[in-house]
Protein backbone atom coordinates (compact mmCIF):
# COMPACT_ATOMS: atom_id res chain seq x y z
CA UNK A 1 -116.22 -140.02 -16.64
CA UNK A 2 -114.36 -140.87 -13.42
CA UNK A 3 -111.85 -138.22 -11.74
CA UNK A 4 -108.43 -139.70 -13.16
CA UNK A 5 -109.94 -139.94 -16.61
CA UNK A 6 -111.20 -136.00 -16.47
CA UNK A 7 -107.64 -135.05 -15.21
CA UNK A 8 -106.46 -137.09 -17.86
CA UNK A 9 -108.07 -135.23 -20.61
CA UNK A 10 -107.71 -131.40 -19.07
CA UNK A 11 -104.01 -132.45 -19.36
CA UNK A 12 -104.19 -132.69 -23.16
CA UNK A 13 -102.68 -129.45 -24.75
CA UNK A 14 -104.46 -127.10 -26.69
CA UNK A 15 -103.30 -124.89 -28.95
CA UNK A 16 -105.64 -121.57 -29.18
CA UNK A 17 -105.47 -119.30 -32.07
CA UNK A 18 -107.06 -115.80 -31.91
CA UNK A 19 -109.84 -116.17 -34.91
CA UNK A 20 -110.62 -119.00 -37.74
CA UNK A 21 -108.68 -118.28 -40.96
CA UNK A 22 -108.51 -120.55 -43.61
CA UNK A 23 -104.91 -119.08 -45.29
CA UNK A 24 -102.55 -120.61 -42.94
CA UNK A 25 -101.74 -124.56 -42.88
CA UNK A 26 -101.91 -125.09 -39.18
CA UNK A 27 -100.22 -128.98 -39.57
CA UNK A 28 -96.94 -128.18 -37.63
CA UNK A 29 -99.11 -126.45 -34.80
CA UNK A 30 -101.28 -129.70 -34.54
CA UNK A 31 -98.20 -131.54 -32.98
CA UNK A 32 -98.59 -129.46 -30.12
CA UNK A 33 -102.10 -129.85 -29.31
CA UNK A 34 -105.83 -130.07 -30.12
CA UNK A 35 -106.54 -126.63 -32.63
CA UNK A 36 -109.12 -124.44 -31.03
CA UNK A 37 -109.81 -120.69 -31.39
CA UNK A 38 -110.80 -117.89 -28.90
CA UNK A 39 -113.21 -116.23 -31.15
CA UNK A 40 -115.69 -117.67 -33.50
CA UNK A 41 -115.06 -115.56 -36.55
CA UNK A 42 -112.82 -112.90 -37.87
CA UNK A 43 -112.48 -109.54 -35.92
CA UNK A 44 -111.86 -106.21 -37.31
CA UNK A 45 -108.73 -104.85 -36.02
CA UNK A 46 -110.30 -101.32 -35.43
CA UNK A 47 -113.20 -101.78 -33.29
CA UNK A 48 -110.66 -102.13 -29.99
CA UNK A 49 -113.57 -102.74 -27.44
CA UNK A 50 -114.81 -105.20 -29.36
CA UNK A 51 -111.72 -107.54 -30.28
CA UNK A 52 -110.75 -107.10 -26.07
CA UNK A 53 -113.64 -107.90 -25.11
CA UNK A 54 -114.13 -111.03 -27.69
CA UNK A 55 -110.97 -112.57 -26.53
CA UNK A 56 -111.10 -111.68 -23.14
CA UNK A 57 -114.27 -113.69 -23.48
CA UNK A 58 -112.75 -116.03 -25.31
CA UNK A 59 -110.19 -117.17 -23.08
CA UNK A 60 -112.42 -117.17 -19.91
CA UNK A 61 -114.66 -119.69 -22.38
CA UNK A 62 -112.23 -121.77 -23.30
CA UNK A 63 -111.02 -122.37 -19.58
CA UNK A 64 -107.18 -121.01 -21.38
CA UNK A 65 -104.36 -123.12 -18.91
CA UNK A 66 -101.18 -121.15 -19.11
CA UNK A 67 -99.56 -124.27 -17.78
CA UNK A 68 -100.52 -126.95 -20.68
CA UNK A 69 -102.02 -124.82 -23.65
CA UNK A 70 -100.72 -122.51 -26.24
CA UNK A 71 -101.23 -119.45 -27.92
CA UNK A 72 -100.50 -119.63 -32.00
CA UNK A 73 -98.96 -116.23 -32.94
CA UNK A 74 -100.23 -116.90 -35.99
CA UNK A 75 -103.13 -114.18 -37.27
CA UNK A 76 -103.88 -110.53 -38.29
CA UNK A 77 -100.97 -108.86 -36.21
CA UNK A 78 -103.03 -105.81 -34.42
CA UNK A 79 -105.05 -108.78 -33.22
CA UNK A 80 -102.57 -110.33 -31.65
CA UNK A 81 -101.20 -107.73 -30.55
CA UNK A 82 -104.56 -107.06 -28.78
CA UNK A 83 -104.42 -111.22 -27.54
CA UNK A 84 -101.10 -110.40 -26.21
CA UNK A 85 -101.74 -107.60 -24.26
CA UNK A 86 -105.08 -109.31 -22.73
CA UNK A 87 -103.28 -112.50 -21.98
CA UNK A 88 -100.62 -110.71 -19.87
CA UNK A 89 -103.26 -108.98 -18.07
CA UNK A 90 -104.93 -112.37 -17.15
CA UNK A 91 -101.68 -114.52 -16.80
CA UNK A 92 -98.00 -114.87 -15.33
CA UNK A 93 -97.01 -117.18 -18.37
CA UNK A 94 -97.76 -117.96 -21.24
CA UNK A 95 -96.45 -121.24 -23.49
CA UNK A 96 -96.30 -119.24 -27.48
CA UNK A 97 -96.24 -121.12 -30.84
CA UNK A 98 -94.21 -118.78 -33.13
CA UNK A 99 -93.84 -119.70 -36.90
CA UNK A 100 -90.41 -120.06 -38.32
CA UNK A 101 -90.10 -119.49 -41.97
CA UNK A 102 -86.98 -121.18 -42.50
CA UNK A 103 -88.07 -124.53 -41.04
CA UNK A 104 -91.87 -124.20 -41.99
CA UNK A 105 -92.91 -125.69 -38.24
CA UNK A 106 -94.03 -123.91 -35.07
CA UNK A 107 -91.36 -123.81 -32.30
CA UNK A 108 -92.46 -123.13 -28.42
CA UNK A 109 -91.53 -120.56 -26.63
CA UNK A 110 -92.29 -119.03 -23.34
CA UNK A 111 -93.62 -115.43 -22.11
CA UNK A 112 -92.97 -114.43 -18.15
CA UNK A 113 -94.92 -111.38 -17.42
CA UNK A 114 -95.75 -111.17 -14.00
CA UNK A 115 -93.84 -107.21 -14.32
CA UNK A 116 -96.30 -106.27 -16.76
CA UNK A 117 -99.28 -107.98 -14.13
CA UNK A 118 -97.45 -105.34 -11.54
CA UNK A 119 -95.76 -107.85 -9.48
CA UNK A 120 -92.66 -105.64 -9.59
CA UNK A 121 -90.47 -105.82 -6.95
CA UNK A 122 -90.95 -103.91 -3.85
CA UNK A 123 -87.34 -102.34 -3.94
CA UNK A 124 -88.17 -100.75 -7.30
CA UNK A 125 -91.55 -99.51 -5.87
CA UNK A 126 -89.88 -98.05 -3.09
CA UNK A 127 -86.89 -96.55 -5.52
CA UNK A 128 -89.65 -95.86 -7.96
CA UNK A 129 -91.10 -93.33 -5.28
CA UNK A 130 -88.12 -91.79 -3.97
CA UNK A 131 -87.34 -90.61 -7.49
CA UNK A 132 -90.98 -88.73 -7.71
C-alpha cells in the first residue's frame, strides 16, 4: 500500500465501544464509522484492575485517534465510567457517541479534558498554593 493510500485509510473513523454485547442495535452508530471494540469480551464491573487495565490495553491496541474516532457511550455504565476516566487520563479530547432515546440515533459530541490531564492554568496553581 503506498503512503497516500495508508493515510487514506487511518483517516476512516472508527467508532470503539468498550466490550461486545449483542443487546444493543449499533445501526445509527455505524454512520459514524467502522464498529470496533476495546476489549474482546465482557468485563465484570468489580474487578477494577482488571477492566483499567483491559481498556487501557485496549486503546493502546487499537492505535485510539482522539482526532477521527469515537467512543460509543453505549455499555454496562461502571464500565464506562471506568473507559471514561482512562480515556481522560490518556487524551485532551475525545469525539463521544451518546444515544438519544427520543430520536433512536447516536448524536456526536465532544469531551475537552486537558484540566482533568492537569494542564490547569498556572494562575490557579499559583492561587491554588497561596490558599494552602
Amino acid at each position: 500500500m503506498s503512503e497516500p493510500e495508508k493515510k487514506k485509510e487511518d483517516m476512516i473513523p472508527k467508532v470503539f465501544l468498550v466490550e461486545p454485547n449483542d443487546r444493543f442495535v449499533l445501526t445509527s452508530a455505524e454512520t459514524f464509522g467502522e464498529i470496533l471494540y476495546l476489549t474482546e469480551s465482557r468485563l465484570d464491573p468489580f474487578n477494577l484492575p482488571v477492566v483499567i487495565d483491559s481498556i487501557y490495553d485496549g486503546f493502546i491496541a487499537c492505535e485510539f485517534n482522539p482526532k477521527t474516532d469515537y467512543v460509543c457511550m453505549t455499555g454496562n455504565t461502571l464500565v464506562l465510567a471506568v473507559m471514561l476516566a482512562v480515556a481522560v487520563s490518556l487524551y485532551d479530547n475525545l469525539r463521544l457517541l451518546m444515544f438519544d432515546a427520543r430520536t433512536s440515533k447516536y448524536r456526536e459530541r465532544t469531551m475537552e479534558s486537558p484540566r482533568l490531564k492537569g494542564k490547569e492554568n498556572e494562575q490557579d496553581d499559583q492561587e491554588g498554593a497561596e490558599a494552602i
